[in-house]
Protein backbone atom coordinates (compact mmCIF):
# COMPACT_ATOMS: atom_id res chain seq x y z
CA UNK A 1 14.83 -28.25 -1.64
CA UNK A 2 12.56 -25.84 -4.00
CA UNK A 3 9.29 -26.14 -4.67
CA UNK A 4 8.44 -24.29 -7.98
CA UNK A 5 4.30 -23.96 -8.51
CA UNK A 6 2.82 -22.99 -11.70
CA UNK A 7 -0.82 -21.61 -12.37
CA UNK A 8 -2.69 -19.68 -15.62
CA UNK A 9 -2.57 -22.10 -18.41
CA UNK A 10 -5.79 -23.00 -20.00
CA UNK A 11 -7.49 -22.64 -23.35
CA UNK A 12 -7.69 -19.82 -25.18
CA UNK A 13 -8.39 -18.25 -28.94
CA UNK A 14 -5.26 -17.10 -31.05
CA UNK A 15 -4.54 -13.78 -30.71
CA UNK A 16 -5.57 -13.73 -27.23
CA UNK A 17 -3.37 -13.31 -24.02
CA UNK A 18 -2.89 -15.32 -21.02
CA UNK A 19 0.07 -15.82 -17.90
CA UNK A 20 1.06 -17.86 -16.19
CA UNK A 21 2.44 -17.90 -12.71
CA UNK A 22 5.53 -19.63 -10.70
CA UNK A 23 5.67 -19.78 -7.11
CA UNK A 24 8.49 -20.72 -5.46
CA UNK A 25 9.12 -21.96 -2.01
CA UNK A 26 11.30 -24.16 0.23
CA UNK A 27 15.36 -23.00 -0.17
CA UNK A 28 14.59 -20.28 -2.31
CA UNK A 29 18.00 -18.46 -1.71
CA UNK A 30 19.74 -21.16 -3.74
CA UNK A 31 17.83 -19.68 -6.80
CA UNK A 32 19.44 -17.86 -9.48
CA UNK A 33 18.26 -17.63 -12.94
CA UNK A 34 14.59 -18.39 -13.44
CA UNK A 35 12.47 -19.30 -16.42
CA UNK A 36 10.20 -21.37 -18.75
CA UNK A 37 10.55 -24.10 -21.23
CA UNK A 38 7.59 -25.69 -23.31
CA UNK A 39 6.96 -29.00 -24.78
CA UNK A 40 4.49 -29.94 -27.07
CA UNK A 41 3.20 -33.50 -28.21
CA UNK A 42 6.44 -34.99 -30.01
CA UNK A 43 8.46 -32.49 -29.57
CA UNK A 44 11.76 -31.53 -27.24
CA UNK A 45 11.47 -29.06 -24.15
CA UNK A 46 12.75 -25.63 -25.35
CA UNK A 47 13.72 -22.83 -23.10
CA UNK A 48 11.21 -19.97 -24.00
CA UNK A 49 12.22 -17.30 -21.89
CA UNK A 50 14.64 -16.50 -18.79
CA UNK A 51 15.21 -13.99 -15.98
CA UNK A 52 18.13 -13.62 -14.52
CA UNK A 53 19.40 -13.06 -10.52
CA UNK A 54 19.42 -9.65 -11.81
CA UNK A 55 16.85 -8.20 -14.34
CA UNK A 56 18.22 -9.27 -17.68
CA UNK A 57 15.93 -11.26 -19.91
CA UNK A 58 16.34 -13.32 -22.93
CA UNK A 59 13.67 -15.14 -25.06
CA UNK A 60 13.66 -17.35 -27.76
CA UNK A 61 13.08 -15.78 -31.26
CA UNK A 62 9.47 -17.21 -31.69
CA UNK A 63 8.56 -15.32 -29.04
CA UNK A 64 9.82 -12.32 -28.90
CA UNK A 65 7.96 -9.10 -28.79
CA UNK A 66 4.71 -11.26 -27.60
CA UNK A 67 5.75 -12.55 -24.44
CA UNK A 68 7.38 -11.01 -21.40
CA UNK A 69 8.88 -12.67 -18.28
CA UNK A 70 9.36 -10.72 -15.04
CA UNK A 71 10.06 -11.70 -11.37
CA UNK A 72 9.03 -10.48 -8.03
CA UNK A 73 11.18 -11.43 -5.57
CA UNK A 74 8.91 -10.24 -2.82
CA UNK A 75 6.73 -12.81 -3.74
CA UNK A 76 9.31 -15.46 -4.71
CA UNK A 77 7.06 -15.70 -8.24
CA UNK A 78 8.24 -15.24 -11.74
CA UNK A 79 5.74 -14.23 -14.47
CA UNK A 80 5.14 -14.86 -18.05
CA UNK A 81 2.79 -12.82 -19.89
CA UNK A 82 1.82 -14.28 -23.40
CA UNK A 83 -0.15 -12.10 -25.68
CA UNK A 84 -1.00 -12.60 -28.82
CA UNK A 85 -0.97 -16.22 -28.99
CA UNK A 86 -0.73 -18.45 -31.74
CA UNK A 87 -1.72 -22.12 -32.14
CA UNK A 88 2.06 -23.09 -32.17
CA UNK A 89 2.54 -21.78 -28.92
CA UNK A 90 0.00 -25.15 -27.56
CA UNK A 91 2.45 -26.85 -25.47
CA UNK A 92 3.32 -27.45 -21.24
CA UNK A 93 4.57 -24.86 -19.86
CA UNK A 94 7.31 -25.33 -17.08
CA UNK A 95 8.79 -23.23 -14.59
CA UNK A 96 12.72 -24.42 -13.82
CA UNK A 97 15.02 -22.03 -11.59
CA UNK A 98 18.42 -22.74 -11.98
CA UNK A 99 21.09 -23.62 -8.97
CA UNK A 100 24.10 -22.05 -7.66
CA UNK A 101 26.75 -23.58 -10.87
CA UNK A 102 23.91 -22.67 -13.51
CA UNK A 103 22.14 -26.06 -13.87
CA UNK A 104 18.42 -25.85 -14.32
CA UNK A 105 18.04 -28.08 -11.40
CA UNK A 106 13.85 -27.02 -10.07
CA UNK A 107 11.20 -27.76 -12.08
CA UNK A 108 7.38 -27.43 -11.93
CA UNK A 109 5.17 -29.92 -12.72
CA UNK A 110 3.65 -27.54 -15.85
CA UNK A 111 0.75 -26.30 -16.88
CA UNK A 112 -1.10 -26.66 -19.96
CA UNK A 113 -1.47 -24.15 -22.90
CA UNK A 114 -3.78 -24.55 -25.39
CA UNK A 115 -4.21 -22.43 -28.09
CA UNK A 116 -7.33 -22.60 -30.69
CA UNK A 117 -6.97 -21.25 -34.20
């Protein structure tokens, strides 16, 4: 099994910056793509951005240019570095890691963002 671990959220100001961190443990070599999804109150869970096995990234268009995801394998972590944050971007923030056919399969248990206008 994995064990995905998230840390960072917390309240801050818009405009300001936070990240958040993912540690990963257990069978970590069934880990491919990893990434993070948000929900806020009401709302679905949305993929916000993903890292794949390799390097490439993709984020969703609401955040691009403010956020950036990155991965150190070393450390079995995966990164997300929010600057600039708006009050839209209040939500929990999950860490998932998908499985060896592509499912998002490992999930954290999320981490609050809160973001004050």
């Amino acid at each position: 099994q994995v064990q995905l671990v998230e840390s960072g959220g917390g309240l801050v100001q818009a405009g300001e910056s936070l990240r958040l961190s993912c540690a990963a443990s257990g069978s970590i070599f069934s880990i491919n793509d990893m990434g993070w999804y948000r929900q806020a109150p009401g709302k679905q869970r949305d993929l916000v951005a993903v890292i794949r096995s390799g390097t490439s990234t993709n984020y969703a268009d609401s955040v691009k240019g403010r956020f950036t995801i990155s991965r150190d394998n070393a450390k079995n972590t995966v990164y997300l570095q929010m600057n600039s944050l708006k009050p839209e971007d209040t939500a929990v923030y999950y860490c998932a890691a998908t499985d060896g056919i592509g499912l998002w399969r490992y999930w954290g248990q999320g981490t609050q963002v809160t973001v004050s206008s």
